[in-house]
Protein backbone atom coordinates (compact mmCIF):
# COMPACT_ATOMS: atom_id res chain seq x y z
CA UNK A 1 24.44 -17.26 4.93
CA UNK A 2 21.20 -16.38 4.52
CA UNK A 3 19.93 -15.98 0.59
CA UNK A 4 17.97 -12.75 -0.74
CA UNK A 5 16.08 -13.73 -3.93
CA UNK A 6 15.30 -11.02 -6.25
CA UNK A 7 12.70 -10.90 -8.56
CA UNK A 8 12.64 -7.45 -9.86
CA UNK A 9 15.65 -4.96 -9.67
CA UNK A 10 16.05 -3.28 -6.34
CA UNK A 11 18.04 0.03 -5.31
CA UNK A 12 20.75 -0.36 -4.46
CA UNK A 13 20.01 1.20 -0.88
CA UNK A 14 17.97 -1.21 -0.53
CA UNK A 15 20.08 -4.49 -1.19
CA UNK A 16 22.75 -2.41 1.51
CA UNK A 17 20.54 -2.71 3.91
CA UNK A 18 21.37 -6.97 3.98
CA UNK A 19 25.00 -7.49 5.53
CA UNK A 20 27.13 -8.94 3.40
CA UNK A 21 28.92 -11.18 5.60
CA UNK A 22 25.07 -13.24 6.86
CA UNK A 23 23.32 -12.33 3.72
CA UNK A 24 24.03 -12.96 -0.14
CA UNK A 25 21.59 -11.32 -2.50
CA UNK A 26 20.94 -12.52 -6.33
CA UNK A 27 18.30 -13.58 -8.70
CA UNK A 28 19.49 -17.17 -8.91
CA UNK A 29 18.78 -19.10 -6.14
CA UNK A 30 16.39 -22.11 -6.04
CA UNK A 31 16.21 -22.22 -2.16
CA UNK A 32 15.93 -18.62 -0.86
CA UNK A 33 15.12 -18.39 2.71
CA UNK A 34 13.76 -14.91 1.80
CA UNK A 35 12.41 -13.17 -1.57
CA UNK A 36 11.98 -9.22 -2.33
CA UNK A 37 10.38 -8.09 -5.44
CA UNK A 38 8.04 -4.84 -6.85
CA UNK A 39 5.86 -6.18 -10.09
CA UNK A 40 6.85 -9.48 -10.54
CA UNK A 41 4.67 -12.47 -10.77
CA UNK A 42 4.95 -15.05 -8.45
CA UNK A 43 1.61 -16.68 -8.61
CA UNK A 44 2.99 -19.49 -11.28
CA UNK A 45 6.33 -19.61 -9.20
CA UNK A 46 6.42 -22.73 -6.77
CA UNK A 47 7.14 -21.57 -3.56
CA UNK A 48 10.26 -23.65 -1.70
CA UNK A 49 10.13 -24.81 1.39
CA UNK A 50 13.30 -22.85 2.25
CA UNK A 51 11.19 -19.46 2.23
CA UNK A 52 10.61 -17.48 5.54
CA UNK A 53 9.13 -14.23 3.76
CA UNK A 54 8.49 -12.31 0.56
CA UNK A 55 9.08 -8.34 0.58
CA UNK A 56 7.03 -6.30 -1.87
CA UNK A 57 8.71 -2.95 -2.39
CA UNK A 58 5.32 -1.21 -2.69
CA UNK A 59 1.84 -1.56 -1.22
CA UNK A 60 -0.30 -3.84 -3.34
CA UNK A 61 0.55 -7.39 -3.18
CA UNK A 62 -2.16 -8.70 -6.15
CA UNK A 63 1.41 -10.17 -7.85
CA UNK A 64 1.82 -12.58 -4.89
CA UNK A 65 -0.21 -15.69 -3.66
CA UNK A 66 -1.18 -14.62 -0.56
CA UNK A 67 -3.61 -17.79 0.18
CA UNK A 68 -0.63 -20.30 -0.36
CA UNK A 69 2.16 -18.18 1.45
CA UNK A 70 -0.33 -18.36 4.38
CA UNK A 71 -0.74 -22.19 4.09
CA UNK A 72 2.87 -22.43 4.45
CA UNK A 73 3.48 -19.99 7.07
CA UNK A 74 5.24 -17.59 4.75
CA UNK A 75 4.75 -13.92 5.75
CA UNK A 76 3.97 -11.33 3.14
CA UNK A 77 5.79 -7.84 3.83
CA UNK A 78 4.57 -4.66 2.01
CA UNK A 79 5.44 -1.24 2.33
CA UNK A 80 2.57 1.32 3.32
CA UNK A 81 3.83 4.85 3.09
CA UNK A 82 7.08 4.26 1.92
CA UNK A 83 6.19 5.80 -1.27
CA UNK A 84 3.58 8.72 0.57
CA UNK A 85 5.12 12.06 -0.26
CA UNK A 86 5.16 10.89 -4.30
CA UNK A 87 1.99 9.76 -4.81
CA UNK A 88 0.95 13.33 -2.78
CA UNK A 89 2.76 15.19 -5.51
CA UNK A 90 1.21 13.43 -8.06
CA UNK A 91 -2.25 14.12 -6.44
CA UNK A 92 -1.43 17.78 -6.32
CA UNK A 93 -0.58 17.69 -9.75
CA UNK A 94 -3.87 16.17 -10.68
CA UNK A 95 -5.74 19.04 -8.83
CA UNK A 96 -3.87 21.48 -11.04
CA UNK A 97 -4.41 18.82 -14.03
CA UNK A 98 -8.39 18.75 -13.60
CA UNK A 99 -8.16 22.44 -12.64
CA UNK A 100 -6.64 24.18 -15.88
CA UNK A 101 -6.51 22.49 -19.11
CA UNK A 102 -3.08 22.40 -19.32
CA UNK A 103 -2.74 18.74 -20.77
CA UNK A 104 -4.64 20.32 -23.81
CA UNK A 105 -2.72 23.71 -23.63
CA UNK A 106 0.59 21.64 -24.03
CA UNK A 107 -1.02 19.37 -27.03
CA UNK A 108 -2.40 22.35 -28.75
CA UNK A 109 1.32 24.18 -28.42
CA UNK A 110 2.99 21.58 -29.91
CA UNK A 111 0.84 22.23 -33.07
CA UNK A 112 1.90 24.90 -33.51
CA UNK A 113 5.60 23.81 -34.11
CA UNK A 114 5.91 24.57 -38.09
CA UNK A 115 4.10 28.35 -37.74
CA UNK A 116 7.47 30.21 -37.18
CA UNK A 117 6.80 33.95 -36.56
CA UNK A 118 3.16 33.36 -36.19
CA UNK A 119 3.72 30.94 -33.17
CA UNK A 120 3.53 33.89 -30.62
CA UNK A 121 0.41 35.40 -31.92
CA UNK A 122 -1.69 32.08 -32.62
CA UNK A 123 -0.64 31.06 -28.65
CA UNK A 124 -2.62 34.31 -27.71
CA UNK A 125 -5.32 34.03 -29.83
CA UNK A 126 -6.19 30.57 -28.76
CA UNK A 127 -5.12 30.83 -25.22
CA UNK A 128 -8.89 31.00 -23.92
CA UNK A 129 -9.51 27.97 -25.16
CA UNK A 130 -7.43 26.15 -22.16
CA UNK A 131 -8.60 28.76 -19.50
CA UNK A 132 -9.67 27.59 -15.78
CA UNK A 133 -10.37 27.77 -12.27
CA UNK A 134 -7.98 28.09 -9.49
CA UNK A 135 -7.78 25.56 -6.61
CA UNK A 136 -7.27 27.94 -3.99
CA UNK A 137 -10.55 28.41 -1.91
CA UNK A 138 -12.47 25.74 -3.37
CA UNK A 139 -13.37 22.50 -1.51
CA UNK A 140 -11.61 19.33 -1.48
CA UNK A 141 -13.09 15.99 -0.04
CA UNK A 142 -10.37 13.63 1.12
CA UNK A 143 -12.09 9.86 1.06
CA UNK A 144 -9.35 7.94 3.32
CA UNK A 145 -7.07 9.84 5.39
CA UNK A 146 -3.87 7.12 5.79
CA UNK A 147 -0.71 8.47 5.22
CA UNK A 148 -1.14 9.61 1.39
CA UNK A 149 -4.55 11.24 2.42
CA UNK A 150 -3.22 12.93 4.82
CA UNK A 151 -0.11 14.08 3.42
CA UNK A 152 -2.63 15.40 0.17
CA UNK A 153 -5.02 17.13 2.97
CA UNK A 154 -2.27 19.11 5.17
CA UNK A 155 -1.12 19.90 1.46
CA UNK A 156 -4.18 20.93 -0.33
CA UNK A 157 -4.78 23.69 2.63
CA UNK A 158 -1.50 25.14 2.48
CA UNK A 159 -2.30 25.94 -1.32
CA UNK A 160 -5.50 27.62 -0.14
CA UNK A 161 -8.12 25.16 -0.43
CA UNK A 162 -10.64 24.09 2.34
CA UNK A 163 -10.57 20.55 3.19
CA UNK A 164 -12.75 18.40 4.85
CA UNK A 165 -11.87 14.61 4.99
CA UNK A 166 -13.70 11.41 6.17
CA UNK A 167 -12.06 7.91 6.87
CA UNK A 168 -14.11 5.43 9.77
CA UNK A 169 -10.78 3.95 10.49
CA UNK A 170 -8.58 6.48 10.96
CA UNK A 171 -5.37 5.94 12.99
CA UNK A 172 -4.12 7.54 16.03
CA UNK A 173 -1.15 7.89 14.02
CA UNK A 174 -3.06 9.86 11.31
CA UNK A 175 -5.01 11.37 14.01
CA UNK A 176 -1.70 12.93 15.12
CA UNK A 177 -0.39 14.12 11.62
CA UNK A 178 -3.98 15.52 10.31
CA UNK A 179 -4.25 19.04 10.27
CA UNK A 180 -6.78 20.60 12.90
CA UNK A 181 -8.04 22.61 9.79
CA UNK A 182 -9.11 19.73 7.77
CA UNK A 183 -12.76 18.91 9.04
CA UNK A 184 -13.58 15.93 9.74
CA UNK A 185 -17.00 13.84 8.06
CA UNK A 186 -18.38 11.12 9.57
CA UNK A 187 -19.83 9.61 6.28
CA UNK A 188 -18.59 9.87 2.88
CA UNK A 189 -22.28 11.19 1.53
CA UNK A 190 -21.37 14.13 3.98
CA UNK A 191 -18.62 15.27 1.94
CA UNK A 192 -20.45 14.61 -1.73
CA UNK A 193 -23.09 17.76 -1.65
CA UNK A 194 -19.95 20.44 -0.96
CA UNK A 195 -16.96 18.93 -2.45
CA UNK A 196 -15.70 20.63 -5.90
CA UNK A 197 -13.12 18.13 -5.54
CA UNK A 198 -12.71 14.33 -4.25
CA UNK A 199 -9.49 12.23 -3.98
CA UNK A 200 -9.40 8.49 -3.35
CA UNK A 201 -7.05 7.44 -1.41
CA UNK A 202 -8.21 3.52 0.26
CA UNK A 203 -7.30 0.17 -0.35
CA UNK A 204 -8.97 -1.80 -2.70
CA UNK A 205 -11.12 -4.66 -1.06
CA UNK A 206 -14.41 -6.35 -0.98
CA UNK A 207 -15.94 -3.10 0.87
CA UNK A 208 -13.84 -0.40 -1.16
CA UNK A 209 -14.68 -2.22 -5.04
CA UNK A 210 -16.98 -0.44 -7.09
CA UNK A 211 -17.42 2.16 -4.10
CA UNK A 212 -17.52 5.07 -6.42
CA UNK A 213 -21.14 4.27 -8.07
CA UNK A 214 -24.10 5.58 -10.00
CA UNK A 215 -25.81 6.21 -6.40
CA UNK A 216 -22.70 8.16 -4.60
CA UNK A 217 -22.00 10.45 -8.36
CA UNK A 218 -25.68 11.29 -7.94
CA UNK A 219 -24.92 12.84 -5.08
CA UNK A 220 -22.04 14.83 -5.95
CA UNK A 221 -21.73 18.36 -6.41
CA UNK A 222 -22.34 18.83 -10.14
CA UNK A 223 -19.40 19.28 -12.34
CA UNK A 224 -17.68 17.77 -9.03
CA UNK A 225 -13.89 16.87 -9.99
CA UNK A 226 -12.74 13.20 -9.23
CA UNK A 227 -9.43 11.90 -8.80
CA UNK A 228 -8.35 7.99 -8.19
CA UNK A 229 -4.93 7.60 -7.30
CA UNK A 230 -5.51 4.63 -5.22
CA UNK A 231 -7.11 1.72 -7.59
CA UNK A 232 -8.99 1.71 -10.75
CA UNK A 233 -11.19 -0.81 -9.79
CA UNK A 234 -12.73 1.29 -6.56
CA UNK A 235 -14.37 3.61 -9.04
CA UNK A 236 -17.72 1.73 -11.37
CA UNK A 237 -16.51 2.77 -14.79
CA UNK A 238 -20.06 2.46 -16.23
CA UNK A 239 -21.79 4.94 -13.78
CA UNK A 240 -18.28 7.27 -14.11
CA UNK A 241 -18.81 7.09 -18.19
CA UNK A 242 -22.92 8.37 -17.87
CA UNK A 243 -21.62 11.29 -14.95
CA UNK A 244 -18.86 12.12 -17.36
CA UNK A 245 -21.14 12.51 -20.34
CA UNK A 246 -24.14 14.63 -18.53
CA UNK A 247 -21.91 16.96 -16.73
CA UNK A 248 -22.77 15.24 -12.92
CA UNK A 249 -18.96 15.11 -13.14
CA UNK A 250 -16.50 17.51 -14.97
CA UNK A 251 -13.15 15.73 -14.89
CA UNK A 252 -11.85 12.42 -13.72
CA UNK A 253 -7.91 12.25 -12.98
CA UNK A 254 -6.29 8.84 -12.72
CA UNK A 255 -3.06 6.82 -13.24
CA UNK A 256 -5.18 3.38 -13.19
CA UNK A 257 -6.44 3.83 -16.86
CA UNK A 258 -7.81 1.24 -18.80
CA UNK A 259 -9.77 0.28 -22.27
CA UNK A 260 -13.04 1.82 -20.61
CA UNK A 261 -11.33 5.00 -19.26
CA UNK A 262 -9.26 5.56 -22.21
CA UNK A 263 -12.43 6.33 -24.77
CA UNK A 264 -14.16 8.84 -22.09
CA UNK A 265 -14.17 12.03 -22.53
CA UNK A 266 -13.19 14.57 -20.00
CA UNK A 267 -10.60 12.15 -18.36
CA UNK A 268 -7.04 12.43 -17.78
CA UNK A 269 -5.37 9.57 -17.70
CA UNK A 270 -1.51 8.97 -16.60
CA UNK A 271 0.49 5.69 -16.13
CA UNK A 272 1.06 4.34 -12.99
CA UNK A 273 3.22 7.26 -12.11
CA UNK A 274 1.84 7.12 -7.91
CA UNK A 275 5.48 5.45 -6.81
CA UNK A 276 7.36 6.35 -9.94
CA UNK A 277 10.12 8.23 -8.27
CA UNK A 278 13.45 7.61 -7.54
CA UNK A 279 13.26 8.76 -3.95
CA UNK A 280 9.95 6.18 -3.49
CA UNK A 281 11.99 3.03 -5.09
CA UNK A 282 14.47 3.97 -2.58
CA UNK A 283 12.38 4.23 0.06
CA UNK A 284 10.04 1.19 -0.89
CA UNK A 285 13.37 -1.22 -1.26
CA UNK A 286 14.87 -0.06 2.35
CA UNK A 287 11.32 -0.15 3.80
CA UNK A 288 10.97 -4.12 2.73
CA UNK A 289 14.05 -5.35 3.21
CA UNK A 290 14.24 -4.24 6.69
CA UNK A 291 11.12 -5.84 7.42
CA UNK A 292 12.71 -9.07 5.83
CA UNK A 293 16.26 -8.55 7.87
CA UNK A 294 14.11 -7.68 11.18
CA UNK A 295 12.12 -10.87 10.88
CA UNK A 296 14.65 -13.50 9.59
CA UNK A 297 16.78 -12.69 12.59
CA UNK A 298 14.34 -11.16 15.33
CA UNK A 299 11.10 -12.92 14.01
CA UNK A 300 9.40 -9.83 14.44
CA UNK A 301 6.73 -8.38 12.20
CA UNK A 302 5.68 -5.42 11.08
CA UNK A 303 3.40 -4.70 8.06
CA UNK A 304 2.46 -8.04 7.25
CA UNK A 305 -0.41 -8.60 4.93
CA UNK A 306 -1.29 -12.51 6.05
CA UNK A 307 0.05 -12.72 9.90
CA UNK A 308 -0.38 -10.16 12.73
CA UNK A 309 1.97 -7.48 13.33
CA UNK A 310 3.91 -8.99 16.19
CA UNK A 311 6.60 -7.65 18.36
CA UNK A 312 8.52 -8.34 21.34
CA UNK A 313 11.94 -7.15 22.67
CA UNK A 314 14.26 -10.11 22.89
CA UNK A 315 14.77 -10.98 26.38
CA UNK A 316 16.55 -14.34 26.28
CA UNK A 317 19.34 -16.46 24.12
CA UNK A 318 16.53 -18.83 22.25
CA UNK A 319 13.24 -17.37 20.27
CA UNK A 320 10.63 -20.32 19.34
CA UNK A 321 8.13 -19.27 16.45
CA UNK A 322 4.76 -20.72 15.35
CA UNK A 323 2.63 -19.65 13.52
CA UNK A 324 -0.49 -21.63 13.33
CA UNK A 325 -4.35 -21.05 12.84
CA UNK A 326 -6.51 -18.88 14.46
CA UNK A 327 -8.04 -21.86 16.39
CA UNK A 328 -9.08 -22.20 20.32
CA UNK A 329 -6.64 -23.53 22.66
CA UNK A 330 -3.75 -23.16 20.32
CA UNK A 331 -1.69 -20.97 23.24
CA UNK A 332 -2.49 -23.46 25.78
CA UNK A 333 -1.25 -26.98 24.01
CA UNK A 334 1.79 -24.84 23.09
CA UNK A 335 2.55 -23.57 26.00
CA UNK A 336 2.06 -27.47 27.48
CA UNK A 337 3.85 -28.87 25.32
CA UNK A 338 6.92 -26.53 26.46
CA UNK A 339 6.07 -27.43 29.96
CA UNK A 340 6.39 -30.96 29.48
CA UNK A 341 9.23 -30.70 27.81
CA UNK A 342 10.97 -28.87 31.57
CA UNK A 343 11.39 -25.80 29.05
CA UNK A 344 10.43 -22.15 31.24
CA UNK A 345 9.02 -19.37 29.54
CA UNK A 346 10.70 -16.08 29.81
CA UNK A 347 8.71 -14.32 27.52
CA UNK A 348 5.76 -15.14 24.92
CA UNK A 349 3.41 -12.67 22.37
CA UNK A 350 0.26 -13.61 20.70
CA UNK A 351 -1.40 -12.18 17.88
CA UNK A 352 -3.89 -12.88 15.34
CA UNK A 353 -5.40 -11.72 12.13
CA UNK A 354 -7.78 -13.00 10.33
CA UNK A 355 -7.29 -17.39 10.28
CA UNK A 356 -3.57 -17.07 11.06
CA UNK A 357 -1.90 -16.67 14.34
CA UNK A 358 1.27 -16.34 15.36
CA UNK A 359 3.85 -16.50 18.33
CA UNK A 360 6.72 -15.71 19.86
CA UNK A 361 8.22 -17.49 22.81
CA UNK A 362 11.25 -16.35 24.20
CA UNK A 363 12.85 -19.44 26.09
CA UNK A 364 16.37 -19.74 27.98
CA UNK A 365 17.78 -22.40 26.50
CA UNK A 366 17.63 -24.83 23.11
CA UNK A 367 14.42 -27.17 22.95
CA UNK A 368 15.24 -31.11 22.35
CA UNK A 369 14.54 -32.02 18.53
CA UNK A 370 11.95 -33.81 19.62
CA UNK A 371 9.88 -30.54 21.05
CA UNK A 372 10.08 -28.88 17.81
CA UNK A 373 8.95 -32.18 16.36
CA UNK A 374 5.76 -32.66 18.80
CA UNK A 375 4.89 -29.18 18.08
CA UNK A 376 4.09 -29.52 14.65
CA UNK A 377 1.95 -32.60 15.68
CA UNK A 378 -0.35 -30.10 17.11
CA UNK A 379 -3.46 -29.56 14.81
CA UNK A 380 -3.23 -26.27 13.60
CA UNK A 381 0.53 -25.72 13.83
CA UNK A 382 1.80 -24.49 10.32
CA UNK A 383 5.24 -24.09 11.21
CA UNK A 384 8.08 -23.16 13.70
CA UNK A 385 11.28 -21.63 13.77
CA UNK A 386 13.93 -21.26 16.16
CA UNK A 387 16.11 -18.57 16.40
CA UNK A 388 19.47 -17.57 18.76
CA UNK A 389 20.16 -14.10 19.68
């Protein structure tokens, strides 16, 4: 039986998705051979040596240590898209949010709550004081066009808005699903001087951090109206603050708020709210624990964040995996090592990303302990696992 440790509370959909009669799922075991979580912490957690994988029901994986699950050869699931068409609703509702004021429409109503008869005329008489704009024919910029981007560009022209969108690594996938009405930017600065609005919507890394700055407001569209539904930390809070306060920018929407944030003014700021639905958790927990099932018994992977994406149709009774560093001649003293061993080859895949490799080798029958044993001799080799269909 093959042990499912959980670390935060999954759906229920999600759990289903393990067979009951290979798989046993709990939040008590000390030698999982597979762990799926959302928030929790791992990075004070010692990881066993049991563990194949860890399955984040979500898209950021800051909770989990990526650098050590590497070291061990322990892949790192996550779920991109899984939770798409929320965090697109949520983005529509921040257009409308930075659009009318109706965060401070709803404060000033409730007010108003001890006035009895005089309720109805004091709502008229202060109504102006919320009034807006409408979305529909102004211009959005779209900065990342992934599956959320494009989901909130295909959306943000059906309500009447013209789009125009700009992401240097954009998908064939994406490609496929954009609108032919959204136009395309090759540089983000192309979209700045037009845009009345700009969503975020891009990882956070070393390139993305701090993106937003003093230099790209400037060249904004005055009184342009940002939204961040992607990471806090991609937008320079200082330079956001100073645009806030002359007017560069008019409104800044976000569910990453902090300290900072909090104290501007002209902000709205919401909790985490981008996967907060009950349709997303669903989809998040089935998303990652197939990922898990498909790779504990295929060794497949798909939407890794530390080893390839690797795939291969099984095609005989024994898999062999390795997964070892992205070193020269790694293929070749494996692949020698089988030879040697009399062991043919029926089928073999070989990806890399980043300093990890990985590979599957579909044989015909069961390698001699002593194979398996040589193989992690090799410098390089992390681990193996062997696996019969």
């Amino acid at each position: 039986m093959y042990k499912i440790l959980t670390l935060n509370k999954i759906a229920k959909e999600g759990l289903d998705v393990f067979p009951r009669d290979k798989y046993e799922a709990g939040d008590a075991f000390a030698l999982p051979d597979a762990i799926i979580l959302r928030s929790f912490k791992m990075h004070d957690m010692e990881l066993p040596e049991s563990l194949l994988a860890v399955g984040r029901a979500g898209s950021g994986v800051n909770n989990i240590p990526l650098d050590a699950c590497s070291e061990k050869g322990i892949v790192v699931f996550n779920t991109p898209g899984a939770n798409a068409n929320a965090v697109k609703e949520l983005t529509i509702a921040g257009l409308l949010l930075a659009s009318r004021d109706i965060a401070g429409g709803i404060a000033y109503a409730q007010t108003l709550k001890d006035k009895g008869d005089e309720v109805r005329a004091l709502v008229e008489k202060n109504k102006k004081q919320f009034a807006g704009t409408e979305i529909a024919g102004k211009t959005l910029g779209v900065l990342g066009l992934g599956k959320i981007g494009v989901m909130v560009a295909n959306a943000a022209l059906e309500l009447g808005m013209k789009v125009t969108g700009c992401d240097p690594f954009l998908s064939v996938e994406s490609a496929w699903a954009l609108s032919c009405d959204v136009r395309r930017a090759k540089k983000m600065e192309d979209i700045f001087a037009e845009a009345d609005y700009i969503t975020l919507h891009m990882p956070l890394n070393s390139s993305t951090r701090g993106m937003i700055n003093k230099e790209k407001l400037s060249l904004m569209k005055k009184g342009v109206k940002l939204l961040n539904f992607s990471r806090g930390e991609i937008v320079d809070t200082d330079a956001l603050a100073e645009a806030l306060e002359t007017g560069r920018a008019d409104r800044y929407v976000t569910d990453f708020p902090d300290e900072k944030v909090l104290k501007m003014k002209n902000v709205i700021a919401i909790p985490h709210l981008g996967a907060s639905t009950e349709e997303a958790e669903n989809n998040c927990a089935v998303m990652a624990a197939s990922q898990l099932r498909d790779f504990i018994e295929t060794g497949n992977i798909k939407n890794s964040v530390n080893y390839p994406d690797c795939e291969l149709e099984p095609s005989s009774e024994f898999r062999l995996l390795v997964m070892n560093r992205n070193i020269p001649n790694m293929v070749s003293q494996i692949s020698s090592l089988l030879a040697k061993g009399r062991m043919n080859i029926v089928e073999m895949l070989n990806k890399s990303k980043g300093d990890y490799a990985y590979c599957i080798i579909d044989i015909p029958e069961k390698p001699g302990r002593d194979i398996i044993a040589d193989m992690l001799k090799i410098d390089g080799v992390i681990r193996t696992r062997l696996i019969r269909k």
